[in-house]
Protein backbone atom coordinates (compact mmCIF):
# COMPACT_ATOMS: atom_id res chain seq x y z
CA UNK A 1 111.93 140.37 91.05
CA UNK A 2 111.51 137.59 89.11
CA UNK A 3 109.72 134.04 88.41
CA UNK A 4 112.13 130.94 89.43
CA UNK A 5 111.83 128.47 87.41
CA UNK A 6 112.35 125.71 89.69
CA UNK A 7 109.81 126.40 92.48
CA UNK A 8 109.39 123.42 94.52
CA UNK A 9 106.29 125.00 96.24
CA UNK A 10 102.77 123.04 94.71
CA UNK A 11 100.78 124.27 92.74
CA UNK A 12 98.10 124.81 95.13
CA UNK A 13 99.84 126.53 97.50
CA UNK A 14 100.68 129.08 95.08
CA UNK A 15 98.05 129.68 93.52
CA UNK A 16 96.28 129.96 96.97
CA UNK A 17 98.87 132.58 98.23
CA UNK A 18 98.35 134.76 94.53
CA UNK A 19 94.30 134.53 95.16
CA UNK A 20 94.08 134.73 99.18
CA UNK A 21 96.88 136.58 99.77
CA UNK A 22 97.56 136.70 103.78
CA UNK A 23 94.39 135.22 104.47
CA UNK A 24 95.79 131.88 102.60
CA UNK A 25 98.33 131.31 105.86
CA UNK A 26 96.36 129.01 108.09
CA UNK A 27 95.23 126.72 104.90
CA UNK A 28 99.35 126.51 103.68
CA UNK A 29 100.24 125.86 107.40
CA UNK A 30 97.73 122.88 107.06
CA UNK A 31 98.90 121.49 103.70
CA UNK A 32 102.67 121.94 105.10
CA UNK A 33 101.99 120.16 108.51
CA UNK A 34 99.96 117.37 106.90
CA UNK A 35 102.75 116.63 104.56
CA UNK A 36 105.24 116.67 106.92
CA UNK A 37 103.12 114.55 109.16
CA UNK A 38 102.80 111.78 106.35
CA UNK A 39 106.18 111.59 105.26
CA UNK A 40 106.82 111.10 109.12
CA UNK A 41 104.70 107.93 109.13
CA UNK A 42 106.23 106.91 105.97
CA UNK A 43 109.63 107.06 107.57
CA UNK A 44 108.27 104.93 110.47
CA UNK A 45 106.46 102.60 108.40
CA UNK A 46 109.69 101.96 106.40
CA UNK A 47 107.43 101.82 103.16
CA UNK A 48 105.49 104.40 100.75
CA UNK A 49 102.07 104.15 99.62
CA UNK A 50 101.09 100.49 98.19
CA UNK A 51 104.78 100.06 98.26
CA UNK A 52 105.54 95.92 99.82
CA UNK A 53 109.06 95.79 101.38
CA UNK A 54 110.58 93.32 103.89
CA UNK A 55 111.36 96.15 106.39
CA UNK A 56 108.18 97.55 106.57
CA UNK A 57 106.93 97.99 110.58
CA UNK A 58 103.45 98.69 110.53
CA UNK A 59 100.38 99.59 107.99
CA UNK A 60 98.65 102.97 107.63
CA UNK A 61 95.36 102.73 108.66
CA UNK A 62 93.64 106.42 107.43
CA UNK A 63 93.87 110.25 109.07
CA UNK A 64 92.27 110.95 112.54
CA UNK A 65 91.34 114.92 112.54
CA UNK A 66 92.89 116.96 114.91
CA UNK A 67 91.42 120.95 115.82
CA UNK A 68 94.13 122.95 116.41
CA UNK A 69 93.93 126.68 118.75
CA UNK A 70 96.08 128.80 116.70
CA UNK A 71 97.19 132.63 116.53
CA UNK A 72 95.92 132.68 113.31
CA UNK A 73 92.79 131.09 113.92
CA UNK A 74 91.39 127.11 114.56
CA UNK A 75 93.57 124.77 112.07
CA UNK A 76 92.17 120.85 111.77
CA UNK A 77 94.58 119.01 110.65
CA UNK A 78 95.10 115.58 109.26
CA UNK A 79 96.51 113.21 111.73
CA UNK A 80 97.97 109.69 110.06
CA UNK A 81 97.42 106.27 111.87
CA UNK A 82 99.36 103.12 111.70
CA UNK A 83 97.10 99.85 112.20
CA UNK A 84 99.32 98.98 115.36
CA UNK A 85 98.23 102.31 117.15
CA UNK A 86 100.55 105.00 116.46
CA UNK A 87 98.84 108.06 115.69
CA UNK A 88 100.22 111.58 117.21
CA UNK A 89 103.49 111.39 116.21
CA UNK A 90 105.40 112.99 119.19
CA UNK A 91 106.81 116.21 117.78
CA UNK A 92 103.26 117.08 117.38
CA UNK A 93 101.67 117.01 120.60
CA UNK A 94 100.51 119.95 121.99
CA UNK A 95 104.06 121.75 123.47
CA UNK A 96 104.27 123.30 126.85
CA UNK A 97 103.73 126.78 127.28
CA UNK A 98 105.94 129.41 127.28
CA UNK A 99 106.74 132.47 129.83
CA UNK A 100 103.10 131.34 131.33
CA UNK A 101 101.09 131.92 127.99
């Protein structure tokens, strides 16, 4: 096998997954979720960080933390808010369960 030489993954995430190995999972689930989670609230603020636009809809307004029950173990994660209330955006609340689990 060898080294791409565009890897997209950061840094971090690699290095944690050389170092920790299988135990790294539930910390690169966290990174993952909370950047998906802000670029979410970027979408729906219409602006980026410190960026000033005409069709922006709200403001951020910090991280809320949010404990997680997971497979792998408990997961807090990073939840944005918006100034005008939004802060759970809705793909992810807690989902129903399945087959009764």
């Amino acid at each position: 096998m060898t080294c791409q030489e565009h890897c997209t993954l950061s840094t971090e995430i690699v290095e944690g997954i050389i170092n920790q190995g299988m135990d790294y999972i539930p910390e690169m689930i966290r990174i993952l979720i909370n950047l998906a989670m802000q670029m979410e609230r970027q979408a729906y603020l219409q602006a980026g960080p410190y960026e000033r636009t005409p069709e922006r809809r709200d403001y951020a307004n910090g991280y809320k933390p949010k404990r997680v029950n997971t497979r792998l173990g408990p997961i807090t994660f990073d939840v944005p808010r918006c100034e005008k209330g939004i802060s759970i955006p809705t793909r992810w609340r807690k989902a129903p369960a399945v087959n009764g689990r």
